[in-house]
C-alpha atoms as a PDB file:
ATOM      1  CA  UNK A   1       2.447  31.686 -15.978  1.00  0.00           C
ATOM      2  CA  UNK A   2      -1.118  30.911 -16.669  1.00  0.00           C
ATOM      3  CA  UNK A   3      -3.623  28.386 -15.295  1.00  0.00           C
ATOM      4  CA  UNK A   4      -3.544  24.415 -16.756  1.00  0.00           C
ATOM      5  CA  UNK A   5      -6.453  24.702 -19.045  1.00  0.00           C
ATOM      6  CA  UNK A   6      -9.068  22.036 -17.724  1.00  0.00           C
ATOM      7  CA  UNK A   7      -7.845  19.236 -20.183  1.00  0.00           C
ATOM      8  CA  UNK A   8      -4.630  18.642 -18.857  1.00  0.00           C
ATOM      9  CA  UNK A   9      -6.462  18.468 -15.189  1.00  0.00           C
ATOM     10  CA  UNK A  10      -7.684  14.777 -13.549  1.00  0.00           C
ATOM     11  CA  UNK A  11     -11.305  14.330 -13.450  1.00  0.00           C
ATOM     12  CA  UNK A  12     -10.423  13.527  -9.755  1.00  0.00           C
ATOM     13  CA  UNK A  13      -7.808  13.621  -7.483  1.00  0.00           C
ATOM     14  CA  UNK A  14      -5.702  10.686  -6.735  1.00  0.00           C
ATOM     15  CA  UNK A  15      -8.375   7.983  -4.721  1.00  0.00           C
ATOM     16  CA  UNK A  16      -7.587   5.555  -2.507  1.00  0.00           C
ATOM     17  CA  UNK A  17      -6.382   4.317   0.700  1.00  0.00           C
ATOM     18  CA  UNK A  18      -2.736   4.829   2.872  1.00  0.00           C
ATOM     19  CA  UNK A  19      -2.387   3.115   6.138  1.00  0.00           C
ATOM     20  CA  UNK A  20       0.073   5.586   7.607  1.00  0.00           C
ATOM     21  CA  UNK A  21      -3.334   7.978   9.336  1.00  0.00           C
ATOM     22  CA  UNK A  22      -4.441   4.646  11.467  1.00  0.00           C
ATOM     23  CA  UNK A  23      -1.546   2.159  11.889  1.00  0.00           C
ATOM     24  CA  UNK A  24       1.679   4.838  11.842  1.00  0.00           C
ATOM     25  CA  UNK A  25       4.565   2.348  12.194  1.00  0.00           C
ATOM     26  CA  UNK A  26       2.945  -0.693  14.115  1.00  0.00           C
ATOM     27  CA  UNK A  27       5.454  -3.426  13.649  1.00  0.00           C
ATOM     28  CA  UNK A  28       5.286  -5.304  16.701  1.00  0.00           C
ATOM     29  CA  UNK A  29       2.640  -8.279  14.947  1.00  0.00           C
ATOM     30  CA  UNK A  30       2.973 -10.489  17.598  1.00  0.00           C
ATOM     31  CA  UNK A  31       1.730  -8.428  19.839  1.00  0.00           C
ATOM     32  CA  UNK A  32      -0.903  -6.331  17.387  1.00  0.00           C
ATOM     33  CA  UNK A  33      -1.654  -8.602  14.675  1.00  0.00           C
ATOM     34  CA  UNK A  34      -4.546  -7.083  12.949  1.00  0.00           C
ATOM     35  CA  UNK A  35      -3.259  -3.756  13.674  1.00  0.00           C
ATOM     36  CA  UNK A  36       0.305  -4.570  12.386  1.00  0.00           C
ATOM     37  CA  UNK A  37       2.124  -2.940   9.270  1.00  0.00           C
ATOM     38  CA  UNK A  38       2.179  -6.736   7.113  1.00  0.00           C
ATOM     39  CA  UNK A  39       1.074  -8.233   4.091  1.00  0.00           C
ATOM     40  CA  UNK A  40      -2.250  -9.767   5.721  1.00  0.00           C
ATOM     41  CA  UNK A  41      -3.202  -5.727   6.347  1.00  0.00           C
ATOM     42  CA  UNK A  42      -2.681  -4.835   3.227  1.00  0.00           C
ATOM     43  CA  UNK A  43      -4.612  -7.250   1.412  1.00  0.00           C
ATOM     44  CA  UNK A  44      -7.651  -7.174   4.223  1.00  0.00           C
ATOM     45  CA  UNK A  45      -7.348  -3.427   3.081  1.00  0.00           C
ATOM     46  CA  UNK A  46      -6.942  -3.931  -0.999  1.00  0.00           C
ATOM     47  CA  UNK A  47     -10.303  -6.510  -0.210  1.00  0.00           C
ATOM     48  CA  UNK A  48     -12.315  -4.046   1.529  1.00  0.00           C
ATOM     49  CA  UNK A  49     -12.186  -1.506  -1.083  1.00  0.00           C
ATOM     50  CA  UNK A  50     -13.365  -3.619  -3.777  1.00  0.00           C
ATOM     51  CA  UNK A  51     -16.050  -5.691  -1.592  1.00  0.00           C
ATOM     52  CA  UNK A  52     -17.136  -2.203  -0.483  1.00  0.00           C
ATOM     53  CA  UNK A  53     -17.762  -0.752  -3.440  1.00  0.00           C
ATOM     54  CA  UNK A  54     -15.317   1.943  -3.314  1.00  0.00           C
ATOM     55  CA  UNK A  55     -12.686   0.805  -6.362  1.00  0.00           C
ATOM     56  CA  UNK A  56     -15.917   1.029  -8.362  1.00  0.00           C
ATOM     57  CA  UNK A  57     -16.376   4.454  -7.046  1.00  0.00           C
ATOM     58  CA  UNK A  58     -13.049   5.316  -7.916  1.00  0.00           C
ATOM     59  CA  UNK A  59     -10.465   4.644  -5.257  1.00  0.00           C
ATOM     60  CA  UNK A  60      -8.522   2.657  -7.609  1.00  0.00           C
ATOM     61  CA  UNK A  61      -5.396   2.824  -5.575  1.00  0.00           C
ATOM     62  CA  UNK A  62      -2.977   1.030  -2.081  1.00  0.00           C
ATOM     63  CA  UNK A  63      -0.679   2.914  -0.717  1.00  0.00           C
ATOM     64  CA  UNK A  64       2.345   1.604   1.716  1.00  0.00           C
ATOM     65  CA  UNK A  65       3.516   4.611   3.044  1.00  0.00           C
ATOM     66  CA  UNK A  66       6.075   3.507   5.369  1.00  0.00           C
ATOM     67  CA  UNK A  67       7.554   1.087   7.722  1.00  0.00           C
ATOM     68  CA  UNK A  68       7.465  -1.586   5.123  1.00  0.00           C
ATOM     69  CA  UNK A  69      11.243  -2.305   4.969  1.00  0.00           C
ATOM     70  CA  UNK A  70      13.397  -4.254   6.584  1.00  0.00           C
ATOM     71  CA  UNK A  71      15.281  -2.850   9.423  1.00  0.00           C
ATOM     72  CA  UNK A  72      18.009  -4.563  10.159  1.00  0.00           C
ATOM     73  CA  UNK A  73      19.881  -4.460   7.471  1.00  0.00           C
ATOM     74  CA  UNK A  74      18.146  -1.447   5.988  1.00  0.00           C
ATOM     75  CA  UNK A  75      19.508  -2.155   2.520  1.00  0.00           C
ATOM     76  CA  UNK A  76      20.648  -5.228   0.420  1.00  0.00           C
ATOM     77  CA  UNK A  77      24.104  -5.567  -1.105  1.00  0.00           C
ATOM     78  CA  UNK A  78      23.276  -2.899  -3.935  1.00  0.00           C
ATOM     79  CA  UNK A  79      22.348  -0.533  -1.594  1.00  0.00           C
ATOM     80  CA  UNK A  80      18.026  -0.867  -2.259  1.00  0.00           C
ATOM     81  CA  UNK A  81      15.728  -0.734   0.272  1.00  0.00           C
ATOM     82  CA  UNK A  82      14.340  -4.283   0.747  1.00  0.00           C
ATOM     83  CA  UNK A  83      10.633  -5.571   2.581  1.00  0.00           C
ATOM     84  CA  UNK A  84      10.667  -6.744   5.706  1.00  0.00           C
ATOM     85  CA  UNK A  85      10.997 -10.244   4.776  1.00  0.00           C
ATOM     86  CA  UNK A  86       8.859 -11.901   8.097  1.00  0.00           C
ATOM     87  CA  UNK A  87       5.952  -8.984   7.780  1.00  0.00           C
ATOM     88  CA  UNK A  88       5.625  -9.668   3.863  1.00  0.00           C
ATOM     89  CA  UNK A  89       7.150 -12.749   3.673  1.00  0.00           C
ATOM     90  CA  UNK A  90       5.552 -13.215  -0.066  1.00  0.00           C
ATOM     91  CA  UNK A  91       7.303 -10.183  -1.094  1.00  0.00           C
ATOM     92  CA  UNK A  92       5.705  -6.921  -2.755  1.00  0.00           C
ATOM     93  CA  UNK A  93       5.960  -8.492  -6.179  1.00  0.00           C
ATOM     94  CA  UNK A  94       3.748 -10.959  -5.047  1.00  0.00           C
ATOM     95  CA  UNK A  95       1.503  -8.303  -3.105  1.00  0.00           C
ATOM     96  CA  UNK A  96       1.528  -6.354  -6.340  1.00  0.00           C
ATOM     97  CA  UNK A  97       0.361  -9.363  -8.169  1.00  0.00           C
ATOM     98  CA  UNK A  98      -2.612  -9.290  -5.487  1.00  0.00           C
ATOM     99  CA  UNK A  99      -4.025  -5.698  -5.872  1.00  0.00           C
ATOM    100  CA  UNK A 100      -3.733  -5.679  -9.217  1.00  0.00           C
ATOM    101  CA  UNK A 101      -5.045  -9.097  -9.926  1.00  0.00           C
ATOM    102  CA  UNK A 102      -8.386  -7.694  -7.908  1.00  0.00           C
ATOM    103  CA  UNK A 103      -8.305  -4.297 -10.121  1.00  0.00           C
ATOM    104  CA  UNK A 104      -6.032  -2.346  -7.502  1.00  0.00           C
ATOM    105  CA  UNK A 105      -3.009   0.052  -8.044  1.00  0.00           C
ATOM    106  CA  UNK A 106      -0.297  -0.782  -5.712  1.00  0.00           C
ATOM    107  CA  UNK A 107       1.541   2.317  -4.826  1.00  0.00           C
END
């Protein structure tokens, strides 16, 4: 096997920002509300990186790594995992419609 030839290689690596380093699984938003896993954070977050300058740097993208789904039940009638409906309560369609409305990948 040989090495990709430098064509089929990003200019970059993949740029942008996950919360899961700093806010792990913080649920508990009465009790840590700017700190909490929500849809506020996330679009505080998706704000910052264009206000800041660094979306036109090239950290084009969001990422929710985890603890954004609903717990109790864990999964809707077809068996998908489903948002925590009182943390996001517009719903990642919504929060999609957000990031991307600014310039942002939601991932």
């Amino acid at each position: 096997a040989g090495c990709a030839s430098a064509k089929d290689l990003a200019p970059t690596p993949p740029m942008g920002w996950m919360n899961w380093e700093i806010f792990r699984c913080h649920v508990d938003c009465a009790a840590h509300n700017t700190t909490c896993v929500n849809e506020y954070l996330f679009k505080v977050h998706t704000d910052a990186l264009v206000s800041g300058g660094y979306l036109a740097a090239g950290y084009d993208t969001i990422h929710i790594d985890d603890c954004w789904m609903e717990r109790t039940p864990p999964r809707d009638a077809a068996g998908k995992l489903s948002w925590d409906k009182t943390r996001f309560p517009s719903g990642m369609p919504a929060l999609g419609d957000y990031m991307h409305a600014k310039g942002v990948k939601f991932g």
